[in-house]
Protein backbone atom coordinates (compact mmCIF):
# COMPACT_ATOMS: atom_id res chain seq x y z
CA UNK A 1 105.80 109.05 122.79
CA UNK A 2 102.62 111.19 121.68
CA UNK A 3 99.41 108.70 121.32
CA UNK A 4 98.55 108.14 117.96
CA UNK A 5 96.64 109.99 115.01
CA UNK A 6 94.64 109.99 112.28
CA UNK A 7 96.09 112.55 109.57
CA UNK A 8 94.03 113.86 106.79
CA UNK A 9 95.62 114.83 102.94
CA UNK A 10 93.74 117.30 101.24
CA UNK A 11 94.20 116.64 97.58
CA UNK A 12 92.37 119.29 96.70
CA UNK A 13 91.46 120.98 93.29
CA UNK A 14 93.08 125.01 92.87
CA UNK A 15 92.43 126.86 90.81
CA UNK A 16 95.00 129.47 89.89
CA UNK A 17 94.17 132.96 90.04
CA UNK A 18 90.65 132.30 91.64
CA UNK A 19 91.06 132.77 95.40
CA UNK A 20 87.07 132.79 96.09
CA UNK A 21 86.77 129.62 94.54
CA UNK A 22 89.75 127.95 96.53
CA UNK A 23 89.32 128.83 100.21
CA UNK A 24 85.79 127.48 100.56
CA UNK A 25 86.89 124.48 99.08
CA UNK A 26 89.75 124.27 101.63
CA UNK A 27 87.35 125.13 104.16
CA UNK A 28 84.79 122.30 103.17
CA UNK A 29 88.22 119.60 103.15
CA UNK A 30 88.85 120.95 106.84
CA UNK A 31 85.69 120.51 107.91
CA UNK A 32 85.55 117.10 106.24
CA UNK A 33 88.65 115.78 107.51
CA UNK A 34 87.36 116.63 111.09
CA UNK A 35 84.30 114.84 110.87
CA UNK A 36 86.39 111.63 109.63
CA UNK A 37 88.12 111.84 112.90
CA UNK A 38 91.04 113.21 111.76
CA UNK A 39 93.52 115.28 114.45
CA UNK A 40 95.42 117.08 111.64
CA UNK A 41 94.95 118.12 107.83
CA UNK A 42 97.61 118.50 105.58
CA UNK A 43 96.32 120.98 102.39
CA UNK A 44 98.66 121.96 99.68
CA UNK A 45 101.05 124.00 98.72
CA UNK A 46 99.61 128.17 97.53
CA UNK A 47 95.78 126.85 97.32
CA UNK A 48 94.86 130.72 97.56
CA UNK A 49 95.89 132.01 94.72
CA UNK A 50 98.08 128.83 92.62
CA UNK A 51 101.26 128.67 92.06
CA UNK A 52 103.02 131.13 90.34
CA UNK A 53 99.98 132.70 89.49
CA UNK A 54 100.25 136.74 89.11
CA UNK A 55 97.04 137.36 90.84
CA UNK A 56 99.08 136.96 94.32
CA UNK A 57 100.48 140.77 93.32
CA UNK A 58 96.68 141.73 94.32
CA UNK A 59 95.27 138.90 96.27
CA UNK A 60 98.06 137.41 98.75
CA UNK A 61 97.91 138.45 102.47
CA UNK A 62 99.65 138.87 105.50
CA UNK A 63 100.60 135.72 107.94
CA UNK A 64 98.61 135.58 110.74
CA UNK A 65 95.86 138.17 109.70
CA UNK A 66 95.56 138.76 106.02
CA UNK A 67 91.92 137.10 105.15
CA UNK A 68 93.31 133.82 103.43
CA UNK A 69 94.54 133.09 106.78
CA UNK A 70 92.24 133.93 109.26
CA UNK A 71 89.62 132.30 106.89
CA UNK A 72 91.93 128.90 107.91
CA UNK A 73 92.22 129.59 111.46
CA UNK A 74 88.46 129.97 111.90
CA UNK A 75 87.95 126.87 110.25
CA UNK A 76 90.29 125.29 112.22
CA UNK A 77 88.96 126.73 115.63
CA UNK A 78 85.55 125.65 114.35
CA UNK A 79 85.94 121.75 113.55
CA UNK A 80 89.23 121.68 116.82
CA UNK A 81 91.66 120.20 114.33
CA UNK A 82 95.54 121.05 113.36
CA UNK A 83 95.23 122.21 110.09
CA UNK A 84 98.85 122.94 108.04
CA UNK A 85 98.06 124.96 104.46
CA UNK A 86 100.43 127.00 101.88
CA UNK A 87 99.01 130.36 101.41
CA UNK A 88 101.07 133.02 99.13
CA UNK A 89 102.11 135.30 101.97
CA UNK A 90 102.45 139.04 101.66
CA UNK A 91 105.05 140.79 103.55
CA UNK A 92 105.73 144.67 102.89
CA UNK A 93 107.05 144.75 99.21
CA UNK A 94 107.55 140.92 99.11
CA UNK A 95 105.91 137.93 98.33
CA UNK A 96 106.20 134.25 100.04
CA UNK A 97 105.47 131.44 99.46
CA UNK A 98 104.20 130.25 102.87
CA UNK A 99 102.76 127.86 104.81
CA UNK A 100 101.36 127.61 108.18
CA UNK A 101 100.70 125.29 110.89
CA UNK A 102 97.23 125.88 112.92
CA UNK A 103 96.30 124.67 115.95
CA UNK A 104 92.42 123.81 117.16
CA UNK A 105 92.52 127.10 118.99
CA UNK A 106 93.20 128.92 115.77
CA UNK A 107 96.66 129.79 116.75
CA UNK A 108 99.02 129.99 114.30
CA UNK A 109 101.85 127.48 115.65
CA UNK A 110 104.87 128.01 112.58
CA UNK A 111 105.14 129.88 109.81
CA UNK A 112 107.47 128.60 107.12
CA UNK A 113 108.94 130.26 103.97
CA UNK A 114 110.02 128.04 101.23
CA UNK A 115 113.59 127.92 101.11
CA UNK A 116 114.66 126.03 97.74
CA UNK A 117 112.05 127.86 95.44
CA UNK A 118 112.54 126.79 91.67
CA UNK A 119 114.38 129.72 89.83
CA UNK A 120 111.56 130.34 87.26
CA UNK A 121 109.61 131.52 90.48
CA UNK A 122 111.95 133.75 91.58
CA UNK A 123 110.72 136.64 89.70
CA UNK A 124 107.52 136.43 92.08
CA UNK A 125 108.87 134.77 95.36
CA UNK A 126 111.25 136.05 97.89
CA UNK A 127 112.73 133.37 99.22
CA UNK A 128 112.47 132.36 103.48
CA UNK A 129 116.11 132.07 105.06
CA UNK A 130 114.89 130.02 108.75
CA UNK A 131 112.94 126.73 109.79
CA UNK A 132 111.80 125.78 113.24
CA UNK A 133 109.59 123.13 114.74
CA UNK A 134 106.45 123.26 116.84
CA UNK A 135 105.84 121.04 119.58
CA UNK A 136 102.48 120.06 119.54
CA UNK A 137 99.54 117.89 121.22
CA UNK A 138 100.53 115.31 117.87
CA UNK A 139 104.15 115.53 118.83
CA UNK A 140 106.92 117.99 117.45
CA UNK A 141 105.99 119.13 114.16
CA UNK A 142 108.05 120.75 111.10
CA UNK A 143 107.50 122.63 108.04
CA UNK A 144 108.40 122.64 104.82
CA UNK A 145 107.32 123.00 101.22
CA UNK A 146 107.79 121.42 98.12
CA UNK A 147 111.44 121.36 96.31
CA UNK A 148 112.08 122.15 99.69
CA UNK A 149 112.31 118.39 100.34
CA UNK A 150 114.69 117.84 97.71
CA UNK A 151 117.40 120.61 98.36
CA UNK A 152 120.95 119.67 98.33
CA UNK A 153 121.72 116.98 100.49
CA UNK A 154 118.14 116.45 101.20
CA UNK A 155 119.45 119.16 103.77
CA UNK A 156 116.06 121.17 104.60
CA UNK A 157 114.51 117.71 105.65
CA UNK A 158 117.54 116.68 107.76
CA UNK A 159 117.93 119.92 109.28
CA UNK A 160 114.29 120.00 110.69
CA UNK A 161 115.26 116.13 111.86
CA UNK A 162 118.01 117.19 114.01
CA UNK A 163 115.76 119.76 115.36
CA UNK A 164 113.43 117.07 116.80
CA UNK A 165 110.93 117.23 114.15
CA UNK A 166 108.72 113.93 114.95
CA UNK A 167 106.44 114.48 111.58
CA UNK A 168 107.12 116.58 108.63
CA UNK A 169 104.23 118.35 106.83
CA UNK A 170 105.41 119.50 103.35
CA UNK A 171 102.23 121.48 101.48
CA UNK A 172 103.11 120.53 97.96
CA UNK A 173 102.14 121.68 93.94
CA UNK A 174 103.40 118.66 92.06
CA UNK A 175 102.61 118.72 88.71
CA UNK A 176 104.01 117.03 85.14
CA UNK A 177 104.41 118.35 81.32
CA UNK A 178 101.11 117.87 78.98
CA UNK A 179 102.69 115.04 77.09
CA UNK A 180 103.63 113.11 80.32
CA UNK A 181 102.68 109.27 80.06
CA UNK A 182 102.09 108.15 83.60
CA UNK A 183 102.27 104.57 82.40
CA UNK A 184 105.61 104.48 81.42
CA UNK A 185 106.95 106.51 83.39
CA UNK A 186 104.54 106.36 87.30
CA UNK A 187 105.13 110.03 88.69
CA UNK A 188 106.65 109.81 92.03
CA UNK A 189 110.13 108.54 92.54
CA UNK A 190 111.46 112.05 93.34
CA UNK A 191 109.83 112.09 96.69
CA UNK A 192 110.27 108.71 97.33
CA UNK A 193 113.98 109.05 96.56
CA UNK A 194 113.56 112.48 98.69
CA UNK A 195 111.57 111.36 101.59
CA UNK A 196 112.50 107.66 102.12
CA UNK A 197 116.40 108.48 103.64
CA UNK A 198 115.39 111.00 105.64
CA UNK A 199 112.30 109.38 107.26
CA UNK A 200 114.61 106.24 107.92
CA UNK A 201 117.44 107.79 109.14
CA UNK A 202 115.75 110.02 111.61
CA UNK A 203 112.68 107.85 112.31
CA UNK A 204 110.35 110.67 111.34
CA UNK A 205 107.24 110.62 109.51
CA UNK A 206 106.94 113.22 106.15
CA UNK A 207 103.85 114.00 104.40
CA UNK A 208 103.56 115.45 101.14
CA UNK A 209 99.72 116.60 100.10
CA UNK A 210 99.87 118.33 96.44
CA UNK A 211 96.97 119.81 95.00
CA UNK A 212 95.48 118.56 91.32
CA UNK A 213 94.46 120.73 88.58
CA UNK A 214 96.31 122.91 85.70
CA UNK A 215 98.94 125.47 85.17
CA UNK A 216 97.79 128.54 83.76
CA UNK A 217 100.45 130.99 84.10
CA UNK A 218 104.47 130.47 84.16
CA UNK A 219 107.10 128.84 82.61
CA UNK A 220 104.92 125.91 83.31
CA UNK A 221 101.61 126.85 81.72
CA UNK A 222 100.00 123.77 80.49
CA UNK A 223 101.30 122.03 82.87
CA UNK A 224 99.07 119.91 85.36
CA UNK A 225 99.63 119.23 88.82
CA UNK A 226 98.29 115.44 89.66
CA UNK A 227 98.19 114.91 93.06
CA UNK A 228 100.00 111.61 93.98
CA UNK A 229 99.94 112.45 97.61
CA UNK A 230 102.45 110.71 99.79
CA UNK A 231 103.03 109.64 103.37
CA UNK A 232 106.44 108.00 104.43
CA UNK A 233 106.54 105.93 107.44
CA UNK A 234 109.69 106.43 109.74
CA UNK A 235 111.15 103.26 107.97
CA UNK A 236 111.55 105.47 104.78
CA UNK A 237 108.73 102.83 103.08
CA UNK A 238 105.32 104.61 101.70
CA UNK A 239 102.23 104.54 104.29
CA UNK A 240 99.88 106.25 101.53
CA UNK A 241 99.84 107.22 97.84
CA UNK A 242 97.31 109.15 96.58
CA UNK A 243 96.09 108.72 93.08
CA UNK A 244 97.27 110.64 90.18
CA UNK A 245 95.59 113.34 88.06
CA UNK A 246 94.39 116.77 87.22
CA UNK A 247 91.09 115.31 88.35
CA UNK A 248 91.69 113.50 91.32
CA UNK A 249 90.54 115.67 94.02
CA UNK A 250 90.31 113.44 97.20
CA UNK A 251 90.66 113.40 101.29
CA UNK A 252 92.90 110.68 101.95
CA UNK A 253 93.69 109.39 105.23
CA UNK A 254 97.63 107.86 107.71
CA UNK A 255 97.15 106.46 110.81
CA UNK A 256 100.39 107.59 112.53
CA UNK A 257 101.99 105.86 115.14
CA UNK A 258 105.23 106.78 116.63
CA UNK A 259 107.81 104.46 118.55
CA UNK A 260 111.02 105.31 120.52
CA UNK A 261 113.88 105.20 117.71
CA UNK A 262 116.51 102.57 118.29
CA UNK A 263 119.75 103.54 119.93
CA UNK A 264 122.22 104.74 117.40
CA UNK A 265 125.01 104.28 119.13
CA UNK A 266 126.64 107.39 119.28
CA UNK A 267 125.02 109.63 121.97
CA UNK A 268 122.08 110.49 120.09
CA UNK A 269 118.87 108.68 119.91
């Protein structure tokens, strides 16, 4: 079993459409996470240029050497830590929606493209058609993004668990309507409904970091994505929430500890 690890959640603040603003501050969280000890930081989902944000048609770059990313991979080579971000990824006449997985070297280790994109994004997004793992120093590690972890059948998740996937980054966007009342109705049960099954049935960890701050362009302008950060221990029960808000930038911090999963009984383990 890989030794254990201390894995950092960047709940960072983006701001859409301002991709100066956002990398240093994804910068300063890596830098940050590595000097709390951390082996690995998980940032979220498109902190370049935000989500659905137009400015991607002049800002996003290629995977491994458009700016955004080599920006990440120098900060990762700098502070030696894994660092796993979601960077809007340009590719010919396409757009991704990406996200990478860095090693201290400043390697990049995967590249994922989210699969199960929401339709209103569609207009902006090609969609990715493969996942894969990396195995790693941490253990075997797989991507994915987002709605990604609630496909149908939960099947993106379990896929990447029958692939050996030990721990599941997911950079993540989460956000809620204007009039959302978090006391009656706590944000989070998706993921935990999304997460929780798959962690326990594979005995896998998943980690979903989402950034915090508002929706300016979209079908969900006005919108405000509130963190709520998760971690799901391979017993499908939550190791770390973060807190929610459009405010509530943070670096959180899992232990993660990994143990031989029991025998299942039918050839596989």
């Amino acid at each position: 079993m890989p030794a254990p690890f201390k894995l950092a959640l960047a709940q960072m603040r983006v701001v859409p459409g301002r991709r100066e603003e956002n990398l240093p501050v994804a910068v300063e969280n890596i830098a940050a996470a590595a000097k709390a000890g951390a082996a690995a930081v998980l940032l979220p989902e498109a902190l370049d240029c935000g989500w659905c944000h137009s400015s991607a048609l002049a800002d996003a770059g290629t995977i491994p050497d458009g700016d955004a990313c080599v920006r990440l991979r120098e900060a990762a080579k700098a502070h030696r830590i894994h660092v796993c971000a979601g960077l809007i990824e340009r590719a010919g006449h396409a757009l991704f929606n990406s996200a990478v997985l860095i090693s201290p070297e400043g390697e990049v280790l995967l590249h994922h493209r989210k699969i199960n994109e929401l339709a209103m994004a569609h207009s902006l997004y090609a969609c990715g058609d493969r996942l894969g793992v990396a195995h790693t120093s941490l253990g075997t590690i797989g991507l994915m993004i987002c709605a990604d972890g609630f496909s149908p059948n939960l099947a993106i998740s379990r896929a990447l668990g029958l692939m050996g996937a030990q721990i599941i980054l997911s950079p993540c966007a989460w956000a809620v309507a204007p009039d959302h009342d978090n006391m009656k109705e706590p944000y989070g049960r998706l993921w935990l409904d999304s997460y929780g099954p798959v962690a326990e049935e594979f005995g896998i960890w998943i980690a979903g970091a989402s950034n915090v701050g508002r929706i300016t362009e979209g079908e969900w302008a006005g919108h405000s994505c509130i963190g709520c950060s998760l971690v799901m221990r391979p017993d499908g029960e939550p190791a770390l929430r973060g807190p929610y808000g459009a405010d509530a930038a943070v670096l959180l911090f899992a232990d993660i500890e990994f143990h031989a999963p029991p025998f299942r009984g039918d050839g596989c383990v």
